[in-house]
C-alpha atoms as a PDB file:
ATOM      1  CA  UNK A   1     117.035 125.139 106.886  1.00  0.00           C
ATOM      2  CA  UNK A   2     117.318 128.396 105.270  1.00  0.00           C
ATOM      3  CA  UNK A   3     114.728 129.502 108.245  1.00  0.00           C
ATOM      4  CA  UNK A   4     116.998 127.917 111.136  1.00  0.00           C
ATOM      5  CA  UNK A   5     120.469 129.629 109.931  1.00  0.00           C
ATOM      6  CA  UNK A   6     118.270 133.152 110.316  1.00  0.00           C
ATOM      7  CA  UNK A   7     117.329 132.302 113.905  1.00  0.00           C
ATOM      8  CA  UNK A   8     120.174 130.312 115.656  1.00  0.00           C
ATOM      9  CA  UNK A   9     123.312 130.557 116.300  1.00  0.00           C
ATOM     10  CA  UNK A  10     126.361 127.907 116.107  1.00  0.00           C
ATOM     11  CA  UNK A  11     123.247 125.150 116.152  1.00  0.00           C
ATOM     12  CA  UNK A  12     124.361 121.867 116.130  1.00  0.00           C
ATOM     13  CA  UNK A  13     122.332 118.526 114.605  1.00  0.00           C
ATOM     14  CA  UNK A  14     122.439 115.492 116.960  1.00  0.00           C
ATOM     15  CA  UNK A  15     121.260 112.137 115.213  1.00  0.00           C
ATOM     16  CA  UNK A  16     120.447 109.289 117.660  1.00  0.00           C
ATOM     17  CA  UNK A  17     120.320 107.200 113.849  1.00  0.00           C
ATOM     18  CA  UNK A  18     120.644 107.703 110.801  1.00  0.00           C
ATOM     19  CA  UNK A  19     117.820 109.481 109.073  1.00  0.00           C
ATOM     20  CA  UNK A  20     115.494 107.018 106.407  1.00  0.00           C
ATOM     21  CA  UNK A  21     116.983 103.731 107.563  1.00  0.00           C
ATOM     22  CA  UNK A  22     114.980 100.703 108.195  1.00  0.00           C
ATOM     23  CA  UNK A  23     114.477  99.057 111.463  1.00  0.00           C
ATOM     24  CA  UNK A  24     116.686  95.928 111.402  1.00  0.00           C
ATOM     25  CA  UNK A  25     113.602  93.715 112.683  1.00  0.00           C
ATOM     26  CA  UNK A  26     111.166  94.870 109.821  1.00  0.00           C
ATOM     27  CA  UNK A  27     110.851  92.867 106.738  1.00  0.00           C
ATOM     28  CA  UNK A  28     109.213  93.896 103.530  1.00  0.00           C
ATOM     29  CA  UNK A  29     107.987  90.826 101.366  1.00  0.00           C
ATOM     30  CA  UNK A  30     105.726  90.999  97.958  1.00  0.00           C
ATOM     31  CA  UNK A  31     102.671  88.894  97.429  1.00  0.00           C
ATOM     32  CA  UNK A  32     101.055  88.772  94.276  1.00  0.00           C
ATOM     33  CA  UNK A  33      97.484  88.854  94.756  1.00  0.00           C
ATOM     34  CA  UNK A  34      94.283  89.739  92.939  1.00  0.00           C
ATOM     35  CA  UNK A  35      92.626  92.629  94.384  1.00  0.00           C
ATOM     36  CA  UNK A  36      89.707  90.848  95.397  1.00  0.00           C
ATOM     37  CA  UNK A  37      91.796  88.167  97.900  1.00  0.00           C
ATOM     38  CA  UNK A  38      93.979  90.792  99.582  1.00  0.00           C
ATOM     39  CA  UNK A  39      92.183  90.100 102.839  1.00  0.00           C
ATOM     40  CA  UNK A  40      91.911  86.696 102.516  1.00  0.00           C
ATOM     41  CA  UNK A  41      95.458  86.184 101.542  1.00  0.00           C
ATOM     42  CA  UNK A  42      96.445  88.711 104.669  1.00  0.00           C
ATOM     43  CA  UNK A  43      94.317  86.656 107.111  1.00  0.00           C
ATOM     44  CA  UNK A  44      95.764  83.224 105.790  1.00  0.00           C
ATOM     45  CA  UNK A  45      99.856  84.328 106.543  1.00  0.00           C
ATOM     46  CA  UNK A  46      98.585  85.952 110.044  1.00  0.00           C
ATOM     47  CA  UNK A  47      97.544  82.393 110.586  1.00  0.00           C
ATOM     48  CA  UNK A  48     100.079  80.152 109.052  1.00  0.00           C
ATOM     49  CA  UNK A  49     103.109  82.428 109.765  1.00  0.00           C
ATOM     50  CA  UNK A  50     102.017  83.292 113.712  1.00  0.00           C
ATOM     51  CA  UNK A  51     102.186  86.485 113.345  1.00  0.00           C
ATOM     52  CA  UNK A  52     101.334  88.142 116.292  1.00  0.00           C
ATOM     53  CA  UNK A  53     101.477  92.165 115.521  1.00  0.00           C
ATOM     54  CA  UNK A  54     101.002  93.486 111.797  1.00  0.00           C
ATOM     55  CA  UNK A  55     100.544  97.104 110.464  1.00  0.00           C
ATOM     56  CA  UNK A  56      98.398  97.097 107.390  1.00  0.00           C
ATOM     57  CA  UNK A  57      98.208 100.356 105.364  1.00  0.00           C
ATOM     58  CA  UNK A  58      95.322 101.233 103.352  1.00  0.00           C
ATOM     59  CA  UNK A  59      94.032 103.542 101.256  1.00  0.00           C
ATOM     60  CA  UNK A  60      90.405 104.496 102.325  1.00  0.00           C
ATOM     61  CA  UNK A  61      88.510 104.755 105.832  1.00  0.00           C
ATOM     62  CA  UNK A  62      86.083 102.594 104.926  1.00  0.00           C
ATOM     63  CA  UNK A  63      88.580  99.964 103.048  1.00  0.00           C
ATOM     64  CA  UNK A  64      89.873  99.241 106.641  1.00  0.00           C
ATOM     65  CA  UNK A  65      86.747  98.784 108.600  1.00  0.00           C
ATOM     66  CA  UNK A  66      85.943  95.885 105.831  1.00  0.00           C
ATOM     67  CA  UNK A  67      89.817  94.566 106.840  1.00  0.00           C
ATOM     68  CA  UNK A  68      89.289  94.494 109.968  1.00  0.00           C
ATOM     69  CA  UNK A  69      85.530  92.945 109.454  1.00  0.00           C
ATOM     70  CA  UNK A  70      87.068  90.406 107.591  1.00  0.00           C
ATOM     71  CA  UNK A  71      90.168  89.267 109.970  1.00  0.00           C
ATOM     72  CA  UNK A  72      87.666  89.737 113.140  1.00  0.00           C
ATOM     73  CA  UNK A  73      85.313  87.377 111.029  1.00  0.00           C
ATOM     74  CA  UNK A  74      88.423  84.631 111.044  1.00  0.00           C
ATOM     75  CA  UNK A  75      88.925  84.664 114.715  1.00  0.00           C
ATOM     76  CA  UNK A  76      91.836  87.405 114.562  1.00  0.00           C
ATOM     77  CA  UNK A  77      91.946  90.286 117.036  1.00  0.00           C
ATOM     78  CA  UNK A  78      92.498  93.474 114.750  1.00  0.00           C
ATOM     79  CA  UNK A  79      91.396  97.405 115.175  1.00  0.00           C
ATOM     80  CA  UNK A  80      91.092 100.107 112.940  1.00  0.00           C
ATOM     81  CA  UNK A  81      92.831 103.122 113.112  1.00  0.00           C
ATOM     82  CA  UNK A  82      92.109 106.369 111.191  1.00  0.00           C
ATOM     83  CA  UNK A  83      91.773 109.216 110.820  1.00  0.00           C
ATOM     84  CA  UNK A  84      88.142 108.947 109.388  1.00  0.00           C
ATOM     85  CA  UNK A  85      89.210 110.684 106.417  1.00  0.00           C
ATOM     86  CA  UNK A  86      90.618 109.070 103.321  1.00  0.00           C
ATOM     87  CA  UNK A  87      93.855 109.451 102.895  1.00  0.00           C
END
C-alpha cells in the first residue's frame, strides 16, 4: 500500500465482494480417516453422495497422479493438475 500512496493520486478501492469470504455454495466437512484410506474414502462419497465436480488439494505431484490412478481405477472421470513441482 505504502507503494500505491507514492504513485497515485485520489485512488479509489472498488470491491465487487468482500475480500476472504466463502462462496455461499461451498461446504467444508471433516472426515476422519487413516492416511492410508484417504482415496478410498474420497472415491466412496464421490459415489454415494453424486458428486459430480470436486477439487482435491494435495501435497505432492506425484501424490495426485496416484489419486487420480485410484478414482480412474473406480470408474470416476478425474485429471490431475499441477504444476509438476511439489508444492
Amino acid at each position: 500500500n505504502l507503494l500505491a500512496k507514492d504513485i497515485l493520486r485520489k485512488p479509489k478501492r472498488i470491491e465487487v465482494e468482500r475480500a476472504n469470504t466463502t462462496a455461499h455454495t461451498v461446504a467444508h466437512v471433516l472426515y476422519p480417516v487413516d492416511q492410508e484410506r484417504k482415496t478410498e474414502l474420497l472415491s466412496e462419497l464421490i459415489g454415494r453422495k453424486n458428486w459430480q465436480q470436486v477439487l482435491v488439494f494435495v501435497n505432492y505431484k506425484e501424490t495426485a497422479n496416484d489419486v487420480v490412478k485410484e478414482l480412474k481405477l473406480d470408474g470416476i472421470k478425474a485429471v490431475v493438475c499441477h504444476g509438476d513441482r511439489a508444492q
